[in-house]
C-alpha atoms as a PDB file:
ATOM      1  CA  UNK A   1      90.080  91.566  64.515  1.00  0.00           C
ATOM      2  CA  UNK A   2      90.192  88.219  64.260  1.00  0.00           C
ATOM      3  CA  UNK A   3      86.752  87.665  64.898  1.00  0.00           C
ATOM      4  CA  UNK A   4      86.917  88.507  68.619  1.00  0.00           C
ATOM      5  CA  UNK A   5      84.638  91.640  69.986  1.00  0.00           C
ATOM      6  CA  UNK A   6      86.879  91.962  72.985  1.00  0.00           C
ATOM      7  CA  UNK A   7      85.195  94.746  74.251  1.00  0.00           C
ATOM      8  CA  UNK A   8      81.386  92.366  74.421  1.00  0.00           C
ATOM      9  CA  UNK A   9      80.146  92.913  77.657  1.00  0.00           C
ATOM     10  CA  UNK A  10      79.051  90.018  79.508  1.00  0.00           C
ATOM     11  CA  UNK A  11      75.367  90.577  80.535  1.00  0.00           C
ATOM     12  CA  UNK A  12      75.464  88.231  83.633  1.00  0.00           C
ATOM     13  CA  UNK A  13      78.808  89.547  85.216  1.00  0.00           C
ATOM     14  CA  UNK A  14      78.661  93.543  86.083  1.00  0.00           C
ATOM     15  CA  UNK A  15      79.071  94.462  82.414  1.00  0.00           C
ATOM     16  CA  UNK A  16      82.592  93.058  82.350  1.00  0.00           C
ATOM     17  CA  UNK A  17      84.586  92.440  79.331  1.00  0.00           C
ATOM     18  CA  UNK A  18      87.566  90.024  79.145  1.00  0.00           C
ATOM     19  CA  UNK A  19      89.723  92.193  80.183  1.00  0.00           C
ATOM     20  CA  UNK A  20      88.129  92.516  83.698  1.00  0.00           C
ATOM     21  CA  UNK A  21      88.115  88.964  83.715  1.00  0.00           C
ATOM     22  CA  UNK A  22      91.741  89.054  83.030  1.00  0.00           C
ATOM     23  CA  UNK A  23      92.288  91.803  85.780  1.00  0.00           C
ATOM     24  CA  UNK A  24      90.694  90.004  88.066  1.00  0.00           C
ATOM     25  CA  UNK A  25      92.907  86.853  87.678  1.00  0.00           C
ATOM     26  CA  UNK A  26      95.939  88.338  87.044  1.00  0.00           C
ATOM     27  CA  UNK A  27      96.327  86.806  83.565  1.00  0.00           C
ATOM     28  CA  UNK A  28      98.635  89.725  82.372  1.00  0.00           C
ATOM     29  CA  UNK A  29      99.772  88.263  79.177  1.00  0.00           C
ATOM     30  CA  UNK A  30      96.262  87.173  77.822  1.00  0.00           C
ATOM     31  CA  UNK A  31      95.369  90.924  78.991  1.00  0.00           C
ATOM     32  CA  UNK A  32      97.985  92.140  76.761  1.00  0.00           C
ATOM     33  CA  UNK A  33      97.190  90.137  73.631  1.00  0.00           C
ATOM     34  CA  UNK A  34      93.946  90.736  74.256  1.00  0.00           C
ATOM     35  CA  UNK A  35      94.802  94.613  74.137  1.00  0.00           C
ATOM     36  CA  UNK A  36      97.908  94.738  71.660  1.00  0.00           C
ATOM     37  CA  UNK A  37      96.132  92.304  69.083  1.00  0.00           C
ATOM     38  CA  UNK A  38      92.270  92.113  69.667  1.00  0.00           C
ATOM     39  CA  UNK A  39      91.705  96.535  70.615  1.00  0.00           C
ATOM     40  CA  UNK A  40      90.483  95.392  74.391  1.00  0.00           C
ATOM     41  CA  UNK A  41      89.604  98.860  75.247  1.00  0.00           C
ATOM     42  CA  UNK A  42      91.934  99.133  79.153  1.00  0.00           C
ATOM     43  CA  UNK A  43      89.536 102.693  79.920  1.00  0.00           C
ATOM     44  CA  UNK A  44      86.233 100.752  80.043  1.00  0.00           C
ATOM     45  CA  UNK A  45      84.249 100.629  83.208  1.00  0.00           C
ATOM     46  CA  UNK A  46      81.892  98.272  84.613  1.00  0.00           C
ATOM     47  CA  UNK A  47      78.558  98.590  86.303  1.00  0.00           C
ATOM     48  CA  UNK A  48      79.995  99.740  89.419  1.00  0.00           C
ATOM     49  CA  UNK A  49      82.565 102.189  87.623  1.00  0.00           C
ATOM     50  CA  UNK A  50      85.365  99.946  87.804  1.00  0.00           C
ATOM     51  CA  UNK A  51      88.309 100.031  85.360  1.00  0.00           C
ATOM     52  CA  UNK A  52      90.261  96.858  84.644  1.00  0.00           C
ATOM     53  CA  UNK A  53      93.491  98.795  86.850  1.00  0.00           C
ATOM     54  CA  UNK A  54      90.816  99.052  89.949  1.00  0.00           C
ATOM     55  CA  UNK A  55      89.909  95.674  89.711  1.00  0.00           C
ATOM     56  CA  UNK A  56      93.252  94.481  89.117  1.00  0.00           C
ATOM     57  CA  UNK A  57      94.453  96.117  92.128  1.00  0.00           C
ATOM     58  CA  UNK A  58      91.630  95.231  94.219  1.00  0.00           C
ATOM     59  CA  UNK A  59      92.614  91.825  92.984  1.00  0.00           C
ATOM     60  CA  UNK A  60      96.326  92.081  94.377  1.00  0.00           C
ATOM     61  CA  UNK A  61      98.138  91.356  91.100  1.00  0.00           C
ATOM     62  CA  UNK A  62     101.171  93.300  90.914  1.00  0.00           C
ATOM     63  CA  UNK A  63     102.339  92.205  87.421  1.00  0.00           C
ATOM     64  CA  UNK A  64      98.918  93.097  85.808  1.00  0.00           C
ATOM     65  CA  UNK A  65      98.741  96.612  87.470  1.00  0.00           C
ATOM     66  CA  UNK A  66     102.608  97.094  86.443  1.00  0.00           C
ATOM     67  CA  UNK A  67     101.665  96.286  82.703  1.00  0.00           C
ATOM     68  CA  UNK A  68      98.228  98.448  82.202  1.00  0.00           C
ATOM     69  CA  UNK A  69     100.633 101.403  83.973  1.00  0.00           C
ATOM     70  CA  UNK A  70     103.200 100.594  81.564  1.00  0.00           C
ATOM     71  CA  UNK A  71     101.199  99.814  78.308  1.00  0.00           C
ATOM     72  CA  UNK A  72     100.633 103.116  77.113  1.00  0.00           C
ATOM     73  CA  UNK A  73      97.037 102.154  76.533  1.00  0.00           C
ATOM     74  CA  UNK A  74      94.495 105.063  78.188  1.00  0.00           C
ATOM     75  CA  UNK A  75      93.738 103.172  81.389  1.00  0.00           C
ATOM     76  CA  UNK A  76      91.161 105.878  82.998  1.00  0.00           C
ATOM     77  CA  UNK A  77      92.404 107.939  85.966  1.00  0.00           C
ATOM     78  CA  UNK A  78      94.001 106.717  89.309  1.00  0.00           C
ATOM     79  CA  UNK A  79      91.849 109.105  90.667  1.00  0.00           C
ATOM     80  CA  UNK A  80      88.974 107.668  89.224  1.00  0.00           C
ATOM     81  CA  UNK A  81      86.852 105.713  92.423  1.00  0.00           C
ATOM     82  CA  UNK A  82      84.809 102.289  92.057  1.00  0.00           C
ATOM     83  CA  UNK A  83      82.987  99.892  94.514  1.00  0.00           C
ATOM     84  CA  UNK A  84      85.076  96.531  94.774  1.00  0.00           C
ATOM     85  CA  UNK A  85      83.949  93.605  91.909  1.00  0.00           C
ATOM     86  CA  UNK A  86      82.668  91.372  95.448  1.00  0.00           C
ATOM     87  CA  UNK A  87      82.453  91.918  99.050  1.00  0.00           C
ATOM     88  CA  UNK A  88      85.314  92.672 100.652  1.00  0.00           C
ATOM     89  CA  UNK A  89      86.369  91.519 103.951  1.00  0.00           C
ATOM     90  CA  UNK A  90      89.132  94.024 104.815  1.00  0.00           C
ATOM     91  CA  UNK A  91      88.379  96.556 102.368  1.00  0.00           C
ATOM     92  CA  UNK A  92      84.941  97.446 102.761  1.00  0.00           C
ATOM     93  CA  UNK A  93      82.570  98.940 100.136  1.00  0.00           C
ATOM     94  CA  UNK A  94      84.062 101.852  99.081  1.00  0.00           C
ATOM     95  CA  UNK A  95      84.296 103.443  96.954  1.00  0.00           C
ATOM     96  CA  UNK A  96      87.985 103.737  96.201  1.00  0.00           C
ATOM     97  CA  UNK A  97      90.814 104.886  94.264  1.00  0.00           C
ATOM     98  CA  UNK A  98      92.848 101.546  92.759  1.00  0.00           C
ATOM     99  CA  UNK A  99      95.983 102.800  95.324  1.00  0.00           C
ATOM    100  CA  UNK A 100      93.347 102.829  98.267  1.00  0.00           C
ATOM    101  CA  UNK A 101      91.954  99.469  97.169  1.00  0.00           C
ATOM    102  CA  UNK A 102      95.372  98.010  96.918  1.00  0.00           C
ATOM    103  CA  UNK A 103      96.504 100.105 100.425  1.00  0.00           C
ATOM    104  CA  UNK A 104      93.221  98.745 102.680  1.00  0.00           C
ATOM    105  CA  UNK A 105      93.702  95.034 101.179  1.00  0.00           C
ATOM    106  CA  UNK A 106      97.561  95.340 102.446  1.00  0.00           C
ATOM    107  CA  UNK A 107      98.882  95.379  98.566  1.00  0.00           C
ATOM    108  CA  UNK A 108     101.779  97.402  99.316  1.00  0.00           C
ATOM    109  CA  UNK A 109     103.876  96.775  95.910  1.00  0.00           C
ATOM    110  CA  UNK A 110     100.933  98.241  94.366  1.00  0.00           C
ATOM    111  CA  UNK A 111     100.807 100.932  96.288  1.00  0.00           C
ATOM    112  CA  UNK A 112     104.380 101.686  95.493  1.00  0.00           C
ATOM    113  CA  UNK A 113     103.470 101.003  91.856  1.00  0.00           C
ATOM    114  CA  UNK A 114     100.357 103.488  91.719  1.00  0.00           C
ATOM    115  CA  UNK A 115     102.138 106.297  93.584  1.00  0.00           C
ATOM    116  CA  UNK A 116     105.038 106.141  91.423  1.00  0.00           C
ATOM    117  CA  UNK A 117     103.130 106.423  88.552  1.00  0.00           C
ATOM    118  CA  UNK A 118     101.791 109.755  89.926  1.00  0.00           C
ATOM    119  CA  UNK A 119     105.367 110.807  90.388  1.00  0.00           C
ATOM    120  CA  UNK A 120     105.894 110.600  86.388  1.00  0.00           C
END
């Protein structure tokens, strides 16, 4: 659509799409267009079996996790474990689940988010 293939992986950067980029930011509402207008596929994993929702959690952005819960979009599992997108001081190498990520990095309204969602 558009133009845009915003599911191109980019060669140099752990087979991330834009959306990873995004995650990794915590630029929600280009995410979202990106999603909503362009088909950014949210399920997609990167070379080390990251989804967007790991890295965004890894990240520490609480408004990005809270809209890829809340899309509706097929986001992967929050079971689903990956090693973190860089080395991690305080969390280690994993892997992890996106609510261990977010718990070892001290993200704690993320935690609340992704254990919430596993209430539902």
């Amino acid at each position: 659509k558009g133009g845009i293939d915003a599911n191109h992986r980019m060669g140099l950067h752990r087979g991330w799409t834009a959306v990873f980029t995004c995650a990794w930011a915590g630029r929600t509402k280009t995410m979202e267009r990106l999603v909503r207008a362009h088909g950014a596929d949210l399920s997609i994993r990167d070379n080390n079996d990251c989804s967007p929702l790991g890295v965004a959690a890894w990240a520490g952005h609480t408004a990005t996790v809270a809209w890829i819960l809340k899309s509706g979009r097929d986001y992967g599992s929050l079971e689903e474990t990956c090693q973190p997108p860089m080395t991690s001081s305080c969390g280690g190498k994993g892997p992890y689940t996106p609510e261990e990520w977010a718990q070892r990095k001290g993200h704690t309204d993320i935690v609340k988010l992704l254990a919430a969602s596993r209430i539902e």
